[in-house]
Protein backbone atom coordinates (compact mmCIF):
# COMPACT_ATOMS: atom_id res chain seq x y z
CA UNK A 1 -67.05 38.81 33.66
CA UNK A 2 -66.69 40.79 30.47
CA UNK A 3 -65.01 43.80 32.03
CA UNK A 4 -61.93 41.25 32.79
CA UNK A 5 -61.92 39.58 29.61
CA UNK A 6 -58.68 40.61 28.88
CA UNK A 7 -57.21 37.39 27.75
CA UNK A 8 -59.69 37.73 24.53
CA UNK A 9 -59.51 41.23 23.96
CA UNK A 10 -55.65 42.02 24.05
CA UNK A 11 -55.38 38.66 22.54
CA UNK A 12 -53.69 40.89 19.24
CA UNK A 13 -52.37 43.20 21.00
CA UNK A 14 -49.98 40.99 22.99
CA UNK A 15 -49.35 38.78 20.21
CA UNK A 16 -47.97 41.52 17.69
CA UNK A 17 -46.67 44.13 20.28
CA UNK A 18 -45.82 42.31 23.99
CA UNK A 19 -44.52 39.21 22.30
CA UNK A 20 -43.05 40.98 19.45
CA UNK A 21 -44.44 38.64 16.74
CA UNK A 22 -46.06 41.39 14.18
CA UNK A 23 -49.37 41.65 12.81
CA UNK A 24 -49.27 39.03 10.26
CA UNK A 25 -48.98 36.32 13.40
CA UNK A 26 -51.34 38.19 15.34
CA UNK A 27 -53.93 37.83 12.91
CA UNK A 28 -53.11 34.19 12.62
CA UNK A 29 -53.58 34.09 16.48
CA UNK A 30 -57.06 35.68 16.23
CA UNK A 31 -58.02 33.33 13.67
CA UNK A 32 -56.83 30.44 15.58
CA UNK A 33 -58.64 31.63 17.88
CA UNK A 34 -61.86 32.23 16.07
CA UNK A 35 -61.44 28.48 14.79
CA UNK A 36 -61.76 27.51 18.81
CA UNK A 37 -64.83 29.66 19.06
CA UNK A 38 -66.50 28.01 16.36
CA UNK A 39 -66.15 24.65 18.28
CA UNK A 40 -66.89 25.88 21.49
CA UNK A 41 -69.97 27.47 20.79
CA UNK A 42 -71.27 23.99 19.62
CA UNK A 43 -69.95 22.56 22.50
CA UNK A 44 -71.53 24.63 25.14
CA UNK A 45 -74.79 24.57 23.47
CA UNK A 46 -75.01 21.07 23.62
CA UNK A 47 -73.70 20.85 27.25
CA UNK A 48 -76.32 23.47 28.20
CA UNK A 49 -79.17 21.57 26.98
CA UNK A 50 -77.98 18.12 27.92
CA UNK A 51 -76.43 18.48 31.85
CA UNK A 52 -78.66 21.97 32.72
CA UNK A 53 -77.53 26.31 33.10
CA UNK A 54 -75.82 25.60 36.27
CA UNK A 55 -73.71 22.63 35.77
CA UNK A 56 -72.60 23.94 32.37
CA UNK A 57 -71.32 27.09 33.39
CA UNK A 58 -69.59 26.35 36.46
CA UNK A 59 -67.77 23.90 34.46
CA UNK A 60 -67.09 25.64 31.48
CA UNK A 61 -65.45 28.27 33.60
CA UNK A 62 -63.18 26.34 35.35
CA UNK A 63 -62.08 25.59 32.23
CA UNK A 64 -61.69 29.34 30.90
CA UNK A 65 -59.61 29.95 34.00
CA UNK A 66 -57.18 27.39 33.15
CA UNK A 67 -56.71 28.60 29.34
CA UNK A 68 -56.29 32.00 30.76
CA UNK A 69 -53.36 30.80 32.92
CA UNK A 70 -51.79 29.08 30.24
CA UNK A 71 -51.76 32.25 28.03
CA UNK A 72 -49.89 34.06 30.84
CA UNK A 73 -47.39 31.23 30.98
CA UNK A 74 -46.74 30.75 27.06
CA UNK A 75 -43.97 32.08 25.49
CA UNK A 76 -43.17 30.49 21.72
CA UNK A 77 -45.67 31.28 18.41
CA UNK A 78 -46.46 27.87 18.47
CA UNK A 79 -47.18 27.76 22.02
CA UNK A 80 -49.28 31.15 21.87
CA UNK A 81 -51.08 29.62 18.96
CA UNK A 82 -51.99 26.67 20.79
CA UNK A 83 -53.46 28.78 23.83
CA UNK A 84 -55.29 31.22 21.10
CA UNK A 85 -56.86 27.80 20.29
CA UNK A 86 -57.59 26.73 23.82
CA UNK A 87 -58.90 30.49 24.61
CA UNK A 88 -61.18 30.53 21.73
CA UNK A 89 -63.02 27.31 23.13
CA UNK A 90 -63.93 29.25 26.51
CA UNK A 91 -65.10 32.41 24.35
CA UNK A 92 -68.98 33.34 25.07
CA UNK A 93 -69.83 29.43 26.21
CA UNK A 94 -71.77 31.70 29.34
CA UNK A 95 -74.16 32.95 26.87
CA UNK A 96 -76.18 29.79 25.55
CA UNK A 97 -76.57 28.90 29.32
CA UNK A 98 -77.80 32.72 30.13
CA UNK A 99 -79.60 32.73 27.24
CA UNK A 100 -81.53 29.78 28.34
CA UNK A 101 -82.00 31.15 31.58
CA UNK A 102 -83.60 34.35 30.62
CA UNK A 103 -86.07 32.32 28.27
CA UNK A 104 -87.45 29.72 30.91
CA UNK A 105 -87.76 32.38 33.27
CA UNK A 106 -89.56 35.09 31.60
CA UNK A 107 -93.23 34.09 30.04
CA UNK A 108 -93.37 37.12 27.50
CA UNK A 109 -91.60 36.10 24.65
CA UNK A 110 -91.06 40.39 24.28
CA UNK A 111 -89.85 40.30 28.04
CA UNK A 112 -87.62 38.06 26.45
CA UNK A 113 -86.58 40.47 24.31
CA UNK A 114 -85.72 43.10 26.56
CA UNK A 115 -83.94 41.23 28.62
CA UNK A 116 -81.87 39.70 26.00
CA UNK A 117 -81.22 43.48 24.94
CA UNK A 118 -80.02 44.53 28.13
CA UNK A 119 -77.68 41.42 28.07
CA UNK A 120 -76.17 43.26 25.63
CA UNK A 121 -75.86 46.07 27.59
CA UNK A 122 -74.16 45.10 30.43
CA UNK A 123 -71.54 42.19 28.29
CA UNK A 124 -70.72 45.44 25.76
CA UNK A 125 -70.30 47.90 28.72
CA UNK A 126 -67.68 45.07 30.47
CA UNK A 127 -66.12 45.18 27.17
CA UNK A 128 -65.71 48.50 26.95
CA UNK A 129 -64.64 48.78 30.27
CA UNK A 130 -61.80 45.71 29.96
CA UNK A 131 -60.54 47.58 27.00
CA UNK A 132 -60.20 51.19 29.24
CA UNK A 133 -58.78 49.34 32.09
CA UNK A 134 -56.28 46.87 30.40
CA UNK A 135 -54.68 49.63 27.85
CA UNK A 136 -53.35 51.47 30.94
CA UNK A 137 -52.50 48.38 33.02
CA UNK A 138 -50.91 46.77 29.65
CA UNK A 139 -49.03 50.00 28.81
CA UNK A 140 -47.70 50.53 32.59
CA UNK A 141 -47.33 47.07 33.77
CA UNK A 142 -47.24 44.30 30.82
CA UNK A 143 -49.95 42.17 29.48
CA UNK A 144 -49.60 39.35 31.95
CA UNK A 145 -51.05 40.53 34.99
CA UNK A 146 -54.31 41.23 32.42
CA UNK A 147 -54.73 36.98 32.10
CA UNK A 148 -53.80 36.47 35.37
CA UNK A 149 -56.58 38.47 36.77
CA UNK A 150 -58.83 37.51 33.83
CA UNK A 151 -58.49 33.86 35.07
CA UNK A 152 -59.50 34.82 38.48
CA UNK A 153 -62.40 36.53 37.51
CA UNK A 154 -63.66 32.98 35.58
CA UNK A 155 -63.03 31.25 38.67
CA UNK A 156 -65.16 33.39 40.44
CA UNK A 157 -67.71 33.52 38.04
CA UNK A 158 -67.74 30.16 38.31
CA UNK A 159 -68.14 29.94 41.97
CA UNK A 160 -71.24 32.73 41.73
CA UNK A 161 -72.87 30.12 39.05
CA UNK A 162 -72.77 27.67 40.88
CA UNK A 163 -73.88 29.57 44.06
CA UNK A 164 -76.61 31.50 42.43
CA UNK A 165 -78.21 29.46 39.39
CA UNK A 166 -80.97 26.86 40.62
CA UNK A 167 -79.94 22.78 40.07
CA UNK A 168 -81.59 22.05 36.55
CA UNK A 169 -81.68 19.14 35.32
CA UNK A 170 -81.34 18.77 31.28
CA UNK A 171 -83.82 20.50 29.32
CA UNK A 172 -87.12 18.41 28.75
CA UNK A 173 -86.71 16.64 24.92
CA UNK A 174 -83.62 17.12 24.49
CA UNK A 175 -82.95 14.03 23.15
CA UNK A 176 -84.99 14.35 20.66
CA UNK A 177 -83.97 17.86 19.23
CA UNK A 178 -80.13 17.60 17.70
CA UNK A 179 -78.48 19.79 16.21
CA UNK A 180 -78.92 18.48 12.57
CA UNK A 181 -82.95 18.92 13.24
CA UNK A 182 -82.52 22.01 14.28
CA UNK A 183 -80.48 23.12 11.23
CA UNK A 184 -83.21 22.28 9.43
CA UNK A 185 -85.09 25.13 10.04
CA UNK A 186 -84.43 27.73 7.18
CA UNK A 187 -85.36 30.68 9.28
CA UNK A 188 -82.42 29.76 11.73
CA UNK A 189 -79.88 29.18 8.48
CA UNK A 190 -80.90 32.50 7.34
CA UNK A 191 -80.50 34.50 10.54
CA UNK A 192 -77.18 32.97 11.12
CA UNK A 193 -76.13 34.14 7.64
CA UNK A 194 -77.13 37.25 8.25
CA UNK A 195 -75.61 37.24 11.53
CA UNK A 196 -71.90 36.02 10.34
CA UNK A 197 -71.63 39.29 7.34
CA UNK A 198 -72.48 41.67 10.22
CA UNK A 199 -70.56 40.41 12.87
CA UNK A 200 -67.67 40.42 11.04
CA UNK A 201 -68.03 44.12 11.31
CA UNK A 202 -68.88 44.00 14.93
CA UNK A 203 -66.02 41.45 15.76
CA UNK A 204 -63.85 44.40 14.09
CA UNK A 205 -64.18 46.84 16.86
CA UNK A 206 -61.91 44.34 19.14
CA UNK A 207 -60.48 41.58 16.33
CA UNK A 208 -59.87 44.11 13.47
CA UNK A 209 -59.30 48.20 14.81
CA UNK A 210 -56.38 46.67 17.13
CA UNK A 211 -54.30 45.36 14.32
CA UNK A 212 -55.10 48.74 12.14
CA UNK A 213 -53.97 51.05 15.63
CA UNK A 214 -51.04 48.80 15.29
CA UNK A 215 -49.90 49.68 12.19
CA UNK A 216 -50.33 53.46 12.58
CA UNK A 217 -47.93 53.07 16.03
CA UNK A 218 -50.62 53.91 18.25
CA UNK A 219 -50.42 52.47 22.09
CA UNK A 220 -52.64 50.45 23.93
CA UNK A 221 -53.69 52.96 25.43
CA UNK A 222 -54.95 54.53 22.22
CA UNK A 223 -57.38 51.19 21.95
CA UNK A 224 -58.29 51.89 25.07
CA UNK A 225 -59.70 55.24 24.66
CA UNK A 226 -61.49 54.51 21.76
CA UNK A 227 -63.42 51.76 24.16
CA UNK A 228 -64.19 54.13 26.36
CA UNK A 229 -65.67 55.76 24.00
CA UNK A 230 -67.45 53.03 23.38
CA UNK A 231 -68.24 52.39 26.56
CA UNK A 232 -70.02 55.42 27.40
CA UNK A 233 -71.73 55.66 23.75
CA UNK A 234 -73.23 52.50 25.30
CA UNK A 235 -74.18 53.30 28.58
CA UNK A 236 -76.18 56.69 26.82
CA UNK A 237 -77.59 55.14 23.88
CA UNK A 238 -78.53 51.50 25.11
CA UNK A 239 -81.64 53.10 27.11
CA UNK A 240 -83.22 55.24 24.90
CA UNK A 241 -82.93 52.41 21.66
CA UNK A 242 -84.32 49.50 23.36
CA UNK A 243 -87.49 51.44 24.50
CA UNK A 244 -87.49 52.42 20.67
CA UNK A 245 -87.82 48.73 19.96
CA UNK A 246 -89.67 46.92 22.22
CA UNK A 247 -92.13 49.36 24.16
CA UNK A 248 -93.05 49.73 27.76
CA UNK A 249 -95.54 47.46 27.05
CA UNK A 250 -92.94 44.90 26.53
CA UNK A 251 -94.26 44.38 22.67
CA UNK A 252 -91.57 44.90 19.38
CA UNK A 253 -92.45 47.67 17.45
CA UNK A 254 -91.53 47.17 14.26
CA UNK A 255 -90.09 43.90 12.69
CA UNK A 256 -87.56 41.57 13.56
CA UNK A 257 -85.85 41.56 9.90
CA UNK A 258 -86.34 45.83 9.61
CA UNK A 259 -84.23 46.03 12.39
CA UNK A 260 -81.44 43.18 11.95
CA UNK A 261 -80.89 44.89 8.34
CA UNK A 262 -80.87 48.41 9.92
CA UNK A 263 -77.83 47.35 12.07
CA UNK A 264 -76.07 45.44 9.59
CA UNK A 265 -76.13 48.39 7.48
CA UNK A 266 -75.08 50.65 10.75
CA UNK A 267 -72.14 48.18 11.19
CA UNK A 268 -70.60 48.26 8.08
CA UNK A 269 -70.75 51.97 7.61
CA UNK A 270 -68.89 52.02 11.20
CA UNK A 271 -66.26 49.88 10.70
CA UNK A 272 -65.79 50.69 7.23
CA UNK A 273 -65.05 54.15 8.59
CA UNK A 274 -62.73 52.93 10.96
CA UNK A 275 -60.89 51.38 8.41
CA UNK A 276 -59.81 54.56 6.85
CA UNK A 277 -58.91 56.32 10.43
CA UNK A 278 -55.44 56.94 11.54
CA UNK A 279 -55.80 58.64 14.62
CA UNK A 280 -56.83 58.32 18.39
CA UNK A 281 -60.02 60.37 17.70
CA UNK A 282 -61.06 59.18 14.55
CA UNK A 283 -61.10 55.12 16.00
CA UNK A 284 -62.88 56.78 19.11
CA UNK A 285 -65.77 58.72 16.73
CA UNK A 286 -65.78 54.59 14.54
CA UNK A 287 -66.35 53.24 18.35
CA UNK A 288 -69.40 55.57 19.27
CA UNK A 289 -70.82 54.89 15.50
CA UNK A 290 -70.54 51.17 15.65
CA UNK A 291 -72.98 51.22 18.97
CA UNK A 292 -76.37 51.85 16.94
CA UNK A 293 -75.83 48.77 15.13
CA UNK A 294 -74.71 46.57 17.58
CA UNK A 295 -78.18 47.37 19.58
CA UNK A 296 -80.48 46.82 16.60
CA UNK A 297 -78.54 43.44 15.66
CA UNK A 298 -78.72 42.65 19.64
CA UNK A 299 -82.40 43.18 19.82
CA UNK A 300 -83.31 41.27 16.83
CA UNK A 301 -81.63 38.65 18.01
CA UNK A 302 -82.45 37.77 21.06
CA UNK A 303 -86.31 38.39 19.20
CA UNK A 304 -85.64 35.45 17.27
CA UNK A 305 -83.89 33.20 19.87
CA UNK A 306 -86.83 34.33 22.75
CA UNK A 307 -89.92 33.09 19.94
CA UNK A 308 -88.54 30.72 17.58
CA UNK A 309 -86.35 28.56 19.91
CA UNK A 310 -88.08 25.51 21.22
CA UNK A 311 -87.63 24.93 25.34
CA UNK A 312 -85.77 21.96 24.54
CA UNK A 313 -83.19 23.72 22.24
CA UNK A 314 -82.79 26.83 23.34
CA UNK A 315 -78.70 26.11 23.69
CA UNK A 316 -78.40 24.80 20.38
CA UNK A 317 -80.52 27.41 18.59
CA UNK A 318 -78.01 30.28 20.71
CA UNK A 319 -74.99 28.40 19.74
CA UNK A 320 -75.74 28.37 16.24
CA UNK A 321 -76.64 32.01 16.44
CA UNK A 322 -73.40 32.64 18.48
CA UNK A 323 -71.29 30.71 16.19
CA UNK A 324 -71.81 33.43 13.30
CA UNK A 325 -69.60 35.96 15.68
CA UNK A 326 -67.44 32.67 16.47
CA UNK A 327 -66.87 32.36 12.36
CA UNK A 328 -66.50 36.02 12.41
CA UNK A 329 -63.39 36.00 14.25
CA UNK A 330 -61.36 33.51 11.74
CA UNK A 331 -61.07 37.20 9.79
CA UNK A 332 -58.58 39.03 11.10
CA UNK A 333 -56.28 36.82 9.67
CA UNK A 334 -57.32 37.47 6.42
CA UNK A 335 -58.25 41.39 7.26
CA UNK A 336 -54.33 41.36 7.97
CA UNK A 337 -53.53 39.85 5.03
CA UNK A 338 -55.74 42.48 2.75
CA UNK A 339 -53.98 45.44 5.16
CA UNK A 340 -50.73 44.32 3.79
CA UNK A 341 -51.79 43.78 0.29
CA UNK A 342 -54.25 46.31 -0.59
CA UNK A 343 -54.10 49.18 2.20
CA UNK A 344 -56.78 50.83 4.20
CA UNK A 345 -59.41 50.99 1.49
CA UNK A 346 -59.50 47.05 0.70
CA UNK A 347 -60.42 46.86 4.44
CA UNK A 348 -62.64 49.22 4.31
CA UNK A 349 -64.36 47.53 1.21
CA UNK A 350 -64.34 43.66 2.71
CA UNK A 351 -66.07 44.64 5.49
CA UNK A 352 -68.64 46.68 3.80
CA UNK A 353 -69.34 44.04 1.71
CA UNK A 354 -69.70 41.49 4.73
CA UNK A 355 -72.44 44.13 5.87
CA UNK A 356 -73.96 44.25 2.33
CA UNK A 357 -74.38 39.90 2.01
CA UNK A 358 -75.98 40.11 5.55
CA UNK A 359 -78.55 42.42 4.40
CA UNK A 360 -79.56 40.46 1.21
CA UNK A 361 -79.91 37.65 3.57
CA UNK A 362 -82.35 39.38 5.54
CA UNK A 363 -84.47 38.88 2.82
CA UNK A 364 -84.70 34.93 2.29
CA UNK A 365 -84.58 35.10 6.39
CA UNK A 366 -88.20 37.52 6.01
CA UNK A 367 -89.56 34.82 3.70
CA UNK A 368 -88.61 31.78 6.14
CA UNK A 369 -90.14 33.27 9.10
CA UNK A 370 -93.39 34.49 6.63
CA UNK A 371 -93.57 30.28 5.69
CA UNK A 372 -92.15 28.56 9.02
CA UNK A 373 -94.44 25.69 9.04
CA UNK A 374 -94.04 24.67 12.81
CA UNK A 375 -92.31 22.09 12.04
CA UNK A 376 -90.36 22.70 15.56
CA UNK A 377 -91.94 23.27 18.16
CA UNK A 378 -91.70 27.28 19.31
CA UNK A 379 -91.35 28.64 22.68
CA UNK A 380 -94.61 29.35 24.38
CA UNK A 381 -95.44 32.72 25.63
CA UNK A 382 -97.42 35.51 24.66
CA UNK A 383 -96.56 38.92 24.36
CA UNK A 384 -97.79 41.44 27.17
C-alpha cells in the first residue's frame, strides 16, 4: 500500500510544479492536508475500536480510493485544496487497525515490539519505493496516472482486508474507555509531545526536502533518488538495529525513553542537514542519515503502544500517537514561509529545535511512566 502512495507523497510536488501553483501554495496544500490528518487519525481510532480491524479498514479504504480519484480530477487551488483536505483524512487510518491487530495477536508485549518495528520496515521501504517509482513516472508521464493507480491500489487493499482480516467484533470495553480518559494518562501526553517535535523532522523527508529540491530546480526525479537512497539505507540498516533493541529473546534492551531521545536527536541532525543541501547527493546522504532515527523513534513506539495500551483502546492510544506525525504535517506551510523569509539556515534551525523540545519531553515522559499508577488498565503479556 505504501509503495503506491503517491497521492500523499507528490502531494507538493504536483501542487507547486504539475499544477504550476509555487511553493508558497504547495505548502498551504500540505498543511491542509496535515489539518485532515489530524482529524482522521481520531477518526479511525475510534472506528477501529468501536466496529472491529476488519470492518474499519475495508471501509476506510474505499474511502481513500475515492479522495485519490478526486485529486486526479481537480484542477483549481481551491479545488486542490479541498482534495489535500479530503486526502489528509485517508492518511495512515490502516495503522490504528494494524496496530491493533499485531497487539491482540501476539502475547509478548516485546513480540509486540518487534513486530511493530518491522511495520516500520516494510511502510518506510513502500515509501521509499513510491518515491523511486513515481519521480520517473511523474517526470516521463505526468502526475496523474500516480493517483490513478494510487486509488487502485486502496481499493485493493481494501478488498485483501476484507478477505484476509478475521470478523471482529468491537473491542471488549470500549465503551467505557473514551478518548478524554485516555488523555488522561500523562505518560501518553508526554510521548505524544515528544512524538510531534521529532516527527516534524521525520515528516520533512517527504513534506519538507520536496519544497527545498524545488527551489534549487531539481526534478522529480532528483526526490526520487534521494528515496532510493532511502530506501535501501532501510532495507540494510532496519535488520541489524532492531536486533540491537529488542534481542532474540524478544526482550528491549535498553529503555524505552533512551531510545525515543536517541532518534529525536538523530532526526534533527538529519534533516537539519538537509536543510542546508543543494544538490542531488547531498538530499540523498540527509535520506540515508535520517534512517537511524526513524528506527529508534519506531521501536520506542510501538514499545509504548504494545505495554501501556489497554485491549480496549488500543485504536485510540495509536491515534493519539499517530496524530503527532498528523500535527507534524500542518508545517510545511510554515517551513515555506521561513524558506522565503529567512533562507536555508532558519530551516535548518526550526527543525532542530522541534528535535531539541522532543527531547526535553522525554524527560517528564521518563517520570510518567516511573509514577503511572494503573489507573488504566495495561495490556497483558509478559515478555519472553
Amino acid at each position: 500500500m505504501k509503495a503506491a502512495g503517491f497521492s500523499w507523497d507528490y502531494l507538493g510536488y504536483y501542487v507547486s510544479d504539475g499544477a504550476g501553483y509555487g511553493t508558497t501554495a504547495a505548502g498551504a496544500a500540505l498543511s491542509v492536508f496535515g489539518l485532515g490528518w489530524c482529524i482522521g487519525q481520531i477518526v479511525s481510532g475510534a472506528i477501529t475500536d468501536r466496529i472491529g480491524q476488519r470492518a474499519a479498514l475495508t471501509l476506510l479504504m474505499l474511502v481513500s480510493a475515492v479522495a485519490c480519484a478526486s485529486l486526479a480530477a481537480a484542477r483549481s487551488l481551491p479545488a486542490l485544496l479541498a482534495v489535500a483536505l479530503c486526502l489528509g483524512l485517508t492518511m495512515d487510518v490502516q495503522r490504528p487497525a494494524i496496530s491493533a491487530t499485531i497487539n491482540d495477536s501476539l502475547t509478548s508485549s516485546a513480540a509486540r515490539t518487534r513486530a511493530q518495528g518491522w511495520l516500520y520496515w516494510s511502510s518506510n521501504a513502500g515509501i521509499a519505493m513510491c518515491g523511486a517509482v513515481g519521480g520517473y513516472v511523474a517526470h516521463h508521464y505526468g502526475y496523474r496516472p500516480l493517483f490513478v493507480a494510487n486509488g487502485v491500489a486502496c481499493l485493493l487493499f481494501a478488498l485483501v482486508a476484507n478477505r484476509t482480516l478475521p470478523v471482529q467484533g468491537p473491542s471488549t470495553g470500549h465503551s467505557e474507555i473514551k478518548y478524554r480518559e485516555v488523555l488522561r494518562d500523562p505518560s501518553l501526553r508526554w510521548i505524544t509531545a515528544a512524538s510531534l517535535g521529532a516527527m516534524v523532522c521525520a515528516w520533512g523527508l517527504v513534506g519538507v526536502m520536496p519544497l527545498l529540491m524545488t527551489e534549487d530546480g531539481l526534478p522529480p526525479t532528483a526526490f526520487g533518488i534521494a528515496m532510493v537512497a532511502n530506501t535501501v539505507a532501510v532495507l540494510t540498516l532496519s535488520p541489524p538495529l532492531v536486533r540491537l533493541l529488542v534481542g532474540k529473546t524478544d526482550t528491549m534492551r535498553y529503555p524505552l525513553v533512551s531510545i525515543l531521545c536517541a532518534g529525536c536527536v538523530c532526526l534533527g541532525l538529519a534533516m537539519s542537514f538537509a536543510a542546508l543541501q543543494h544538490t542531488v547527493v547531498g538530499y540523498s546522504l540527509a535520506a540515508v542519515c535520517i534512517v537511524p532515527g526513524e528506527i529508534f523513534y519506531s521501536v520506542a513506539v510501538g514499545a509504548y503502544i504494545s505495554t501501556m495500551a489497554p485491549p480496549a483502546a488500543t485504536g485510540r492510544y495509536q491515534a493519539v500517537v499517530s496524530g503527532s506525525a498528523a500535527l507534524a504535517s500542518l508545517s510545511p506551510l510554515g517551513i515555506a514561509l521561513a524558506l522565503s523569509s529567512g533562507g536555508r539556515s532558519l530551516v535548518a534551525a526550526l527543525l532542530a529545535a522541534s528535535a531539541l523540545l522532543a527531547v526535553l519531553a522525554c524527560h517528564p515522559l521518563m517520570r510518567a511512566l516511573r509514577s503511572r499508577d494503573g489507573a488504566l488498565p495495561t495490556r497483558a503479556g509478559t515478555d519472553d
